[in-house]
N, C-alpha and C. Protein backbone atom coordinates (compact mmCIF):
# COMPACT_ATOMS: atom_id res chain seq x y z
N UNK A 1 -5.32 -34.82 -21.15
CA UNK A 1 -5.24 -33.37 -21.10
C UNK A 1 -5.99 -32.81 -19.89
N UNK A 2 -6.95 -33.20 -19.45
CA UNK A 2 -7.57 -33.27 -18.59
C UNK A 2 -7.23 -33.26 -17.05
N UNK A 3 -5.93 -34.11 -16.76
CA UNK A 3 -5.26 -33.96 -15.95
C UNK A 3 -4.27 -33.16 -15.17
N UNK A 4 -3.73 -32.37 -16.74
CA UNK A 4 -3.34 -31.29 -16.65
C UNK A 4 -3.44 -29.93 -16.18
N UNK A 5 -4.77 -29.98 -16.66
CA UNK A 5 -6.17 -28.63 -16.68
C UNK A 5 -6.14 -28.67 -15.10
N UNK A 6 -6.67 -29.49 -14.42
CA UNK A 6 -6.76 -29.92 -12.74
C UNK A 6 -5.70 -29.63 -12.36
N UNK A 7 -4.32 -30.08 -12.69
CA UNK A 7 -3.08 -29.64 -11.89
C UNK A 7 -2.76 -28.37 -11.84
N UNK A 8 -3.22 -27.54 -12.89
CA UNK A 8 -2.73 -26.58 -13.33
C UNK A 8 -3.51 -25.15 -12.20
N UNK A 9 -5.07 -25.57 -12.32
CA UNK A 9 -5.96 -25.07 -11.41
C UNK A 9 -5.61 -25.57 -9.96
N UNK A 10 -4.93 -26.55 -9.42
CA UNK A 10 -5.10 -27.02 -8.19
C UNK A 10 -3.40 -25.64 -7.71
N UNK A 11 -2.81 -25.79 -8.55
CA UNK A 11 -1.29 -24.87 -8.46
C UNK A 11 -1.98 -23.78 -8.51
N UNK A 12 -2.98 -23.23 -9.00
CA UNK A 12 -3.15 -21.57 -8.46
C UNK A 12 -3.90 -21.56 -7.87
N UNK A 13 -4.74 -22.10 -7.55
CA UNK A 13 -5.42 -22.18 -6.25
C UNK A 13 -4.64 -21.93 -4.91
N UNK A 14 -3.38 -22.93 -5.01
CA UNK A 14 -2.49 -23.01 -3.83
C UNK A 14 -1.95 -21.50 -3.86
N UNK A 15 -0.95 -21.24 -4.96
CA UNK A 15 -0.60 -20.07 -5.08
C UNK A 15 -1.02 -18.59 -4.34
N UNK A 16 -2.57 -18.70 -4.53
CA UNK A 16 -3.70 -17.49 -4.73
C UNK A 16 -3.78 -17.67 -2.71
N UNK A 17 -3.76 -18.87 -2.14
CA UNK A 17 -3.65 -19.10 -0.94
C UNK A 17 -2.18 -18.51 -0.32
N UNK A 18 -1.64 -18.77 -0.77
CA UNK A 18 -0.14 -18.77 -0.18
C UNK A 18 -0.01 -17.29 -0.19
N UNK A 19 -0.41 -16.13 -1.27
CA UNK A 19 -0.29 -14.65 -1.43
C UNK A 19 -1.35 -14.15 -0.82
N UNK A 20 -2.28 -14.93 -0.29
CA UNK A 20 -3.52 -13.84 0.38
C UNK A 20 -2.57 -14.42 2.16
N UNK A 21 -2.69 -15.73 2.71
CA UNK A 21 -1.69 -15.45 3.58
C UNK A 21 -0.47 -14.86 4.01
N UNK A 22 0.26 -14.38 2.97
CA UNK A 22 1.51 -13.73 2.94
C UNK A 22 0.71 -11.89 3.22
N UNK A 23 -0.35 -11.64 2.32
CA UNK A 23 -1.18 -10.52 2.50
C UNK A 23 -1.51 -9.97 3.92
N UNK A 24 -2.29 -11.13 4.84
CA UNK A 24 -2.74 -11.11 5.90
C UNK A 24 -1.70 -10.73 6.71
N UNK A 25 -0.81 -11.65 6.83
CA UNK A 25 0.12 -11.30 7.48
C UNK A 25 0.97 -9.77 7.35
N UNK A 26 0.66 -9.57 6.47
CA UNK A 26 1.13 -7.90 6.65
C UNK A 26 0.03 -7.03 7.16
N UNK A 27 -1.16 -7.34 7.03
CA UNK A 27 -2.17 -6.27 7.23
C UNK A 27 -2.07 -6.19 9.03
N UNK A 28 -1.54 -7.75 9.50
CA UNK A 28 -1.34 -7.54 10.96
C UNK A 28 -0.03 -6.57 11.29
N UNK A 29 0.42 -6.05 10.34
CA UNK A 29 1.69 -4.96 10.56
C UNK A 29 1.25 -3.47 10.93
N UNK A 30 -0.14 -3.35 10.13
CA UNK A 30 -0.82 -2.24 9.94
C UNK A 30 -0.54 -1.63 11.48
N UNK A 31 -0.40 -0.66 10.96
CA UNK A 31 -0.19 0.04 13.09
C UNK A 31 -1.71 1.23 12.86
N UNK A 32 -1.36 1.85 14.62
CA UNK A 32 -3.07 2.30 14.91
C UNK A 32 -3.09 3.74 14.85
N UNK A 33 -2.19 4.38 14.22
CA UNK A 33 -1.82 5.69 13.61
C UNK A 33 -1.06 6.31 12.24
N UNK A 34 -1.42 7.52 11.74
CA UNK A 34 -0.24 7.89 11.18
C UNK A 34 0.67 8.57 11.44
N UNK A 35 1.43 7.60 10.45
CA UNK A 35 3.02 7.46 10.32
C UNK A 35 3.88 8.97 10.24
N UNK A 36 2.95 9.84 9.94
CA UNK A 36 3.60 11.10 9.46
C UNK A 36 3.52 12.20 11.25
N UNK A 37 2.38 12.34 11.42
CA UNK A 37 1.39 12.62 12.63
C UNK A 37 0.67 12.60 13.69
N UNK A 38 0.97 11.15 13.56
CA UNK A 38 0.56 9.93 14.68
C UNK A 38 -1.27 10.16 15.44
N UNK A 39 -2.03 10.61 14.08
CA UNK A 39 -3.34 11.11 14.47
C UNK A 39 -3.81 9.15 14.24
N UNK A 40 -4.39 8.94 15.15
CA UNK A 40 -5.22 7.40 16.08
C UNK A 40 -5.94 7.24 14.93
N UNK A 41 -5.81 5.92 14.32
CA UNK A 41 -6.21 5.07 13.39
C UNK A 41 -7.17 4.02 13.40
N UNK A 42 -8.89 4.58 13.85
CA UNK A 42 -9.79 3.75 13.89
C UNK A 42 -9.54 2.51 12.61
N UNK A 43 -9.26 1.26 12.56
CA UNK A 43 -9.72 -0.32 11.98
C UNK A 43 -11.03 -0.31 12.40
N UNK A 44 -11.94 0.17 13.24
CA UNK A 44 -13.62 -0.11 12.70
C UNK A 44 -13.90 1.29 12.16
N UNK A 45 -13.49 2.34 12.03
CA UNK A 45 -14.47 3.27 11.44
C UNK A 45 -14.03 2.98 10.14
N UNK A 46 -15.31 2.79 9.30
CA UNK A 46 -15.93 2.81 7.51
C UNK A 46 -15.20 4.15 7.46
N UNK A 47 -15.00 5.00 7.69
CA UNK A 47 -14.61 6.52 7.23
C UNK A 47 -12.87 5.87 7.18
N UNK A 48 -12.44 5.91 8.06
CA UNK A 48 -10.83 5.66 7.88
C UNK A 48 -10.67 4.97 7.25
N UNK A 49 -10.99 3.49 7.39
CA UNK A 49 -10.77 2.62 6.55
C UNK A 49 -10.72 2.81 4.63
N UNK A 50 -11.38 3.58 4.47
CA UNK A 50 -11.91 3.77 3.11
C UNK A 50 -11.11 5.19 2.58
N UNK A 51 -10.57 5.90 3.60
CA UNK A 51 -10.25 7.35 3.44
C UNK A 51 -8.26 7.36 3.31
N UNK A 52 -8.12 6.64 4.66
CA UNK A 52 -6.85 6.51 4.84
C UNK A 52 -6.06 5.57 4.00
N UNK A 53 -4.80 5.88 3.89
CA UNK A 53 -3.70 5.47 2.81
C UNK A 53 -2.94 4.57 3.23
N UNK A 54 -2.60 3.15 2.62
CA UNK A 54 -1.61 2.11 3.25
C UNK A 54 -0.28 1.76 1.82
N UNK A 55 0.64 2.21 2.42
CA UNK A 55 1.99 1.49 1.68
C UNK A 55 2.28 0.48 1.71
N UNK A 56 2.88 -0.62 1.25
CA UNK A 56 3.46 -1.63 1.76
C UNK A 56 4.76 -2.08 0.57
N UNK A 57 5.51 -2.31 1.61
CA UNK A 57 7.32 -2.80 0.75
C UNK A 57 7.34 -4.86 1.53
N UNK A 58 6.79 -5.21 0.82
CA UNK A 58 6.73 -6.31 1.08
C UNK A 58 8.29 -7.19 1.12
N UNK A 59 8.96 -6.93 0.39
CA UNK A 59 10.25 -6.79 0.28
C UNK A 59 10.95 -6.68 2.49
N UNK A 60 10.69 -5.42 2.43
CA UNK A 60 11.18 -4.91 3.41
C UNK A 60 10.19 -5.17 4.78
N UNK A 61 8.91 -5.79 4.34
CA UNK A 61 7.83 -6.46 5.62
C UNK A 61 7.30 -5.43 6.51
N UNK A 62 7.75 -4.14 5.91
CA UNK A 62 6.94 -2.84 6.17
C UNK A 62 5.46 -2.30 5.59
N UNK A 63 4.61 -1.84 6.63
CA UNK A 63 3.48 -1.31 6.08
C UNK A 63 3.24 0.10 6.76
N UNK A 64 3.08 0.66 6.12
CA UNK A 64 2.94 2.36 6.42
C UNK A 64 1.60 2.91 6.77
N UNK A 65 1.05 3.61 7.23
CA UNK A 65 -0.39 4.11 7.42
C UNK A 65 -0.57 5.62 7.55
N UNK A 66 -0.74 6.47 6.42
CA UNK A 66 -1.21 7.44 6.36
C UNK A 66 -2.89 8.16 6.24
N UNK A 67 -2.74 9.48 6.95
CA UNK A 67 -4.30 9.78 7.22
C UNK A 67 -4.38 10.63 5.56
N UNK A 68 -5.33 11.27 5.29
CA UNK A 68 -6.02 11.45 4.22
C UNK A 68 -4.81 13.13 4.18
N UNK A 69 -4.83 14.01 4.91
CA UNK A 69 -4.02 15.10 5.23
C UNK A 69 -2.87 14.91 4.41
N UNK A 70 -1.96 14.06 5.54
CA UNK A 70 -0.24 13.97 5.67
C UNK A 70 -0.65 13.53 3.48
N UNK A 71 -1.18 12.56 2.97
CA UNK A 71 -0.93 11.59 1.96
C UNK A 71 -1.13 13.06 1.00
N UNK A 72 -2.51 13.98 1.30
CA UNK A 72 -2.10 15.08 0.18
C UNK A 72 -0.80 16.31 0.38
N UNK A 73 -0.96 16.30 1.27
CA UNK A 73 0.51 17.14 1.80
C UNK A 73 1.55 16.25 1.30
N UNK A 74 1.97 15.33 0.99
CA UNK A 74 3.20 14.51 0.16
C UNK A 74 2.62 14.48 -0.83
N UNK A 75 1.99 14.43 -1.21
CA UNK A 75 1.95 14.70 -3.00
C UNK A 75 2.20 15.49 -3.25
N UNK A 76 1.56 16.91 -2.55
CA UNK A 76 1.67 18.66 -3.26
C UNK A 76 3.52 18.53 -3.16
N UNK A 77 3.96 17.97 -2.02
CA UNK A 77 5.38 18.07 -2.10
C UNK A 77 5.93 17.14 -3.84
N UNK A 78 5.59 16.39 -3.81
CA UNK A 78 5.96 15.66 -4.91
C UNK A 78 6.29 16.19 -6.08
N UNK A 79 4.83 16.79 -6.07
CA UNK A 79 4.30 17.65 -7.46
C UNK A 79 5.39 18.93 -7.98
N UNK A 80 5.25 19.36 -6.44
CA UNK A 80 6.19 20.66 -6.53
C UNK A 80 7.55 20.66 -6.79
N UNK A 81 8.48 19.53 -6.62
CA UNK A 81 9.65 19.21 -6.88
C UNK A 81 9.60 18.36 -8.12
N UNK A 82 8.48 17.68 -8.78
CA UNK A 82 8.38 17.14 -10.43
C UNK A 82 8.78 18.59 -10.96
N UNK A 83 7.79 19.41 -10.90
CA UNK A 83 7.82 20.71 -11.56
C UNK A 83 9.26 21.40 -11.52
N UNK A 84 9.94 21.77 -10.21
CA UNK A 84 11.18 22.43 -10.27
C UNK A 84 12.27 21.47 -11.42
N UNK A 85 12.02 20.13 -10.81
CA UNK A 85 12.76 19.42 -11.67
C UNK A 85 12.85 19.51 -13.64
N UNK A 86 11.37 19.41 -13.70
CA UNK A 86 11.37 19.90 -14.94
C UNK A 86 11.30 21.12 -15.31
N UNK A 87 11.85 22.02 -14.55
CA UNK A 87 11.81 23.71 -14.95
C UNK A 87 13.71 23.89 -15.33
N UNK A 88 14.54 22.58 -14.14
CA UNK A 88 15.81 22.77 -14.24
C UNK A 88 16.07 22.71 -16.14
N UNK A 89 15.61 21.30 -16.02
CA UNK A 89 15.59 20.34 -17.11
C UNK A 89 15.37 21.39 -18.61
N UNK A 90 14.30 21.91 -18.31
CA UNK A 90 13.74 22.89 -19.76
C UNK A 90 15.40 23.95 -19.87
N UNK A 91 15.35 24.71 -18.79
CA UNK A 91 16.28 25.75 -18.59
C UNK A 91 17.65 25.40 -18.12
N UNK A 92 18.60 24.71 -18.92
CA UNK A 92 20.05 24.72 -18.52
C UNK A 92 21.12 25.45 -17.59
């Protein structure tokens, strides 16, 4: 049984490797602005890094980079068309 236990751990180990390289490799997609605005996308400033918004469609090998602004400005849009939607919805 024992042998098992080891194979079993040695397969996600590999696994857990194979998805953090597949990871990396997208983060090198990351571009040096946003996507909405094209306001310059410090990778060393602690403030951006931590502030700014990243998509990714791994599927499609796209990664998106939004600043803190554009990401609440698409939500309020979001929000605001949930709501109309469910105002249609209530009112026939």
């Amino acid at each position: 049984m024992g042998s098992i236990g080891r194979k079993m751990a040695r397969n996600q180990k590999k696994n857990a490797k194979k998805k953090m390289k597949e990871e990396m490799a997208l983060f090198d997609k990351l571009g040096d602005e946003c996507l909405v605005c094209q306001k310059p996308y410090d990778k060393t400033n602690k403030e951006h890094v931590t502030n700014w918004f990243v998509t990714v469609r791994k599927q499609e090998g796209v990664v998106n980079l939004y600043c803190p602004d554009c990401w609440e400005n698409a939500n309020k849009i979001i929000e605001d068309f949930m709501e109309r939607e469910a105002e249609k919805n209530d009112n026939p």
